[in-house]
N, C-alpha and C. Protein backbone atom coordinates (compact mmCIF):
# COMPACT_ATOMS: atom_id res chain seq x y z
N UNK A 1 184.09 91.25 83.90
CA UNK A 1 183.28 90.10 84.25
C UNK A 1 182.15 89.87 83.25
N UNK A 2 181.77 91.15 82.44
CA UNK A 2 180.31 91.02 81.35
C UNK A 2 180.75 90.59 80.22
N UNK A 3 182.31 91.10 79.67
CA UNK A 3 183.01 90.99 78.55
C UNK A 3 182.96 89.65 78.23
N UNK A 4 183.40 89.55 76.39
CA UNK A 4 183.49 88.12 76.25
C UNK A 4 184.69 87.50 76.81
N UNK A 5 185.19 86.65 76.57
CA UNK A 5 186.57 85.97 76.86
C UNK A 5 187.62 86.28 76.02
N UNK A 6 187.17 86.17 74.98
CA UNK A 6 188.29 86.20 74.03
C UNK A 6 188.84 87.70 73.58
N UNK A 7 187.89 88.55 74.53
CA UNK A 7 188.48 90.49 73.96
C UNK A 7 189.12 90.42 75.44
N UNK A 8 189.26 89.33 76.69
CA UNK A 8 190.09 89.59 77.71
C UNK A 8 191.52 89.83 77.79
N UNK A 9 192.20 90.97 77.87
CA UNK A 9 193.51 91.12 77.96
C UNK A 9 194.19 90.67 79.39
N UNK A 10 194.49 89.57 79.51
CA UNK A 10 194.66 88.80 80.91
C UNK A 10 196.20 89.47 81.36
N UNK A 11 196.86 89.69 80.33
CA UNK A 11 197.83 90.68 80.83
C UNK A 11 197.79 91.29 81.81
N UNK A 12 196.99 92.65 81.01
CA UNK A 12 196.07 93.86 81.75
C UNK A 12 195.83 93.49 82.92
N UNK A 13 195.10 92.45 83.20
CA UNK A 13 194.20 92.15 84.06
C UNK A 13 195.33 91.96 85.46
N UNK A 14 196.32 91.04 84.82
CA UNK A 14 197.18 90.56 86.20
C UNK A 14 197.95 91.55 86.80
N UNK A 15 198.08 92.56 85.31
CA UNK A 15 199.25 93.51 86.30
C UNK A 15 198.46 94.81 86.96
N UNK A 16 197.11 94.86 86.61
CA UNK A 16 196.66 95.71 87.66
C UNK A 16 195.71 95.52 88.71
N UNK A 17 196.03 94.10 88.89
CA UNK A 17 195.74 93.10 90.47
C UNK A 17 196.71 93.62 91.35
N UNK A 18 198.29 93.06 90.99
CA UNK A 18 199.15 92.98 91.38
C UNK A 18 199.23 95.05 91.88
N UNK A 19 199.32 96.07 90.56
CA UNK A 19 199.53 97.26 91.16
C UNK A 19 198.20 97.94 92.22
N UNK A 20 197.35 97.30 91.88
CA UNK A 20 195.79 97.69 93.08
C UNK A 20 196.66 97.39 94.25
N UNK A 21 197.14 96.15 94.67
CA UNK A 21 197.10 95.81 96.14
C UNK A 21 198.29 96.21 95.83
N UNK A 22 199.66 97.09 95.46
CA UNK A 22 200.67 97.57 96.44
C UNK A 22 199.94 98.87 96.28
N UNK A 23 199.15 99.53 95.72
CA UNK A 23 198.65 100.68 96.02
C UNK A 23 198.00 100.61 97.33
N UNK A 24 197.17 99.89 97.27
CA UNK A 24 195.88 99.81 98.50
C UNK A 24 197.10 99.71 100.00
N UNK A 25 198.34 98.95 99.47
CA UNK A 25 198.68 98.91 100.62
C UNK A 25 199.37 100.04 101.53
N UNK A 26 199.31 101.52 100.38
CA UNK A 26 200.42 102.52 100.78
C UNK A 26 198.93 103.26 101.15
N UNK A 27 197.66 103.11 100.32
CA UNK A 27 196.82 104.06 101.07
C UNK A 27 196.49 104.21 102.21
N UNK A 28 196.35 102.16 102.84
CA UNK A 28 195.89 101.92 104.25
C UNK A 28 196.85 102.49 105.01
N UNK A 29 198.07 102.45 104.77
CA UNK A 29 198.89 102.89 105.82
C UNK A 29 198.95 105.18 105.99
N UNK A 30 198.47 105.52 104.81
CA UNK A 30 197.89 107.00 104.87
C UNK A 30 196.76 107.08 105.52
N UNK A 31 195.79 106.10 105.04
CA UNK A 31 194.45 106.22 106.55
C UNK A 31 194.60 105.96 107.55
N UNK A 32 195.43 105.13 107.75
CA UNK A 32 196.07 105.10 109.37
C UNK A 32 196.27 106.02 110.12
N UNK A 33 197.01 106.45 109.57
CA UNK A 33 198.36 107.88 109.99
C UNK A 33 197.56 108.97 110.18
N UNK A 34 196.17 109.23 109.29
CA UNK A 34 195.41 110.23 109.34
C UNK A 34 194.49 109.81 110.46
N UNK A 35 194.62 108.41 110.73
CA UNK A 35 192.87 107.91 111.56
C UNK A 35 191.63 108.18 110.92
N UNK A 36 191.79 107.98 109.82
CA UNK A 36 190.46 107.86 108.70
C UNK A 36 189.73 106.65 108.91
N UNK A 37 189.34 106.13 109.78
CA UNK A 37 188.94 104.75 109.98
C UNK A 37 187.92 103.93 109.06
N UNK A 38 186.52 104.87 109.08
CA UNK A 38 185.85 104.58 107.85
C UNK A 38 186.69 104.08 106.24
N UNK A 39 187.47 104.60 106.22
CA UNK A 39 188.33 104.74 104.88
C UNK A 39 189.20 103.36 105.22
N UNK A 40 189.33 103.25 106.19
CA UNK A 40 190.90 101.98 106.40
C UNK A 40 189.40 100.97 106.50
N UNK A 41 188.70 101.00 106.86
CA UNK A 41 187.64 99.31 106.70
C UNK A 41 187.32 99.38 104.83
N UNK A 42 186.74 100.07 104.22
CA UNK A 42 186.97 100.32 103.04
C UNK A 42 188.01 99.64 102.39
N UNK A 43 189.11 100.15 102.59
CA UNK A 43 190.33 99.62 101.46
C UNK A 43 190.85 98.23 101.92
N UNK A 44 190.49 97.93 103.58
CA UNK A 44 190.57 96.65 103.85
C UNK A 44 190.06 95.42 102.56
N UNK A 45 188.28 95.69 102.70
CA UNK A 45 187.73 94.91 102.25
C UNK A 45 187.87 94.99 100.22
N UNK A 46 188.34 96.29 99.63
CA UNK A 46 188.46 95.72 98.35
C UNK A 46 190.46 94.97 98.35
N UNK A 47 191.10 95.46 99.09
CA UNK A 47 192.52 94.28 99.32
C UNK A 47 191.97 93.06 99.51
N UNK A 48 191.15 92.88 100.52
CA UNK A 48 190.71 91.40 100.63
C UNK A 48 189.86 90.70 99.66
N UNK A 49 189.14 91.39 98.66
CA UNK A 49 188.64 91.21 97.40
C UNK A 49 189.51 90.54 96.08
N UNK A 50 191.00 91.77 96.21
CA UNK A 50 191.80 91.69 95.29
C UNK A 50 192.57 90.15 95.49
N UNK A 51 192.76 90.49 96.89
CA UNK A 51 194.31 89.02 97.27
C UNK A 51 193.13 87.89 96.95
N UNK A 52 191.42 87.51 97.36
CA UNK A 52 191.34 86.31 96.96
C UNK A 52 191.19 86.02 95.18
N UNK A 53 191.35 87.17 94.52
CA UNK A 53 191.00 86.54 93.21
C UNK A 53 192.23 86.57 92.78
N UNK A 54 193.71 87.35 92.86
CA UNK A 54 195.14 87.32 92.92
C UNK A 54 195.52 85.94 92.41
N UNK A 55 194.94 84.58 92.92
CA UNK A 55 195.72 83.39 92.68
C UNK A 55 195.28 82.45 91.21
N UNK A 56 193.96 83.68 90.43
CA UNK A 56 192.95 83.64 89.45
C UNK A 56 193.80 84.11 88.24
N UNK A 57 194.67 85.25 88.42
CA UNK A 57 195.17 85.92 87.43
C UNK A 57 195.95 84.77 86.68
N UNK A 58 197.07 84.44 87.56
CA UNK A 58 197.99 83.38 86.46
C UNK A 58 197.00 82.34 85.30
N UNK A 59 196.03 82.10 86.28
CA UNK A 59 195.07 80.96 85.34
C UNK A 59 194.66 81.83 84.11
N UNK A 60 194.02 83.24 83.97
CA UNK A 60 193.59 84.03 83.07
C UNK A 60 194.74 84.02 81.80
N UNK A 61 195.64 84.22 82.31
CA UNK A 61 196.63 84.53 81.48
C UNK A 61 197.43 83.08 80.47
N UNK A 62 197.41 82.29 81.33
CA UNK A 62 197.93 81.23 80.69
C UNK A 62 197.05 80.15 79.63
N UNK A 63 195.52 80.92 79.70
CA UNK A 63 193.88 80.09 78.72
C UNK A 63 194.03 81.58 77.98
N UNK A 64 194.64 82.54 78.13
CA UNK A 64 194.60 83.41 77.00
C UNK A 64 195.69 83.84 75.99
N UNK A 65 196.56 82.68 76.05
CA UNK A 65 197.85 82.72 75.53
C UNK A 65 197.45 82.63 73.88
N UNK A 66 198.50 82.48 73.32
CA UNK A 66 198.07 82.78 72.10
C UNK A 66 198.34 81.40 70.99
N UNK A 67 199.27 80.56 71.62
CA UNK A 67 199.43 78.81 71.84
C UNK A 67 198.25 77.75 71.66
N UNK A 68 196.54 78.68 72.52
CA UNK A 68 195.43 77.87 73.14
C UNK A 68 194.89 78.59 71.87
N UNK A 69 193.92 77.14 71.23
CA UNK A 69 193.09 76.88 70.26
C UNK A 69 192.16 76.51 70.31
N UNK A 70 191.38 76.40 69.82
CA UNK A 70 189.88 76.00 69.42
C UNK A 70 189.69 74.24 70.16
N UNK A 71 190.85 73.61 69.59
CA UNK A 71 190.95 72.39 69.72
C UNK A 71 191.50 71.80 71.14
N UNK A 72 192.00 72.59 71.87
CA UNK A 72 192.29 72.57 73.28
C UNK A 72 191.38 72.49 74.26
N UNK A 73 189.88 73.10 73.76
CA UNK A 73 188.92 72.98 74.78
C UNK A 73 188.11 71.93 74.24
């Protein structure tokens, strides 16, 4: 978020959106199982962090293509 734009690897960025939330989703279901509850409100709220910026990634990736120029903006 501090970085410039143009050292953004939007790649990077989308595919470890995408692997956070199937992770987060195998942990919640281990805090479950344990009744870690503290821990399951936790991973709730950074999933719910991840899924609303999730629909952000495609946009990152497609203004960091390598196609987009100077003259595009």
């Amino acid at each position: 978020m501090s970085g410039s734009f143009y050292e953004l690897d939007a790649g990077a960025a989308e595919k470890f959106v995408e692997d956070s939330i199937r992770t987060l989703a195998g942990v919640q279901r281990y805090f479950k199982d344990k009744e870690i509850l503290p821990m399951c409100k936790i991973n709730e709220t950074v999933k719910k962090q991840l899924e609303e910026f999730r629909p952000k990634a495609p946009l990152m990736v497609a203004l960091r293509k390598a196609g987009m120029k100077d003259r595009h903006w």
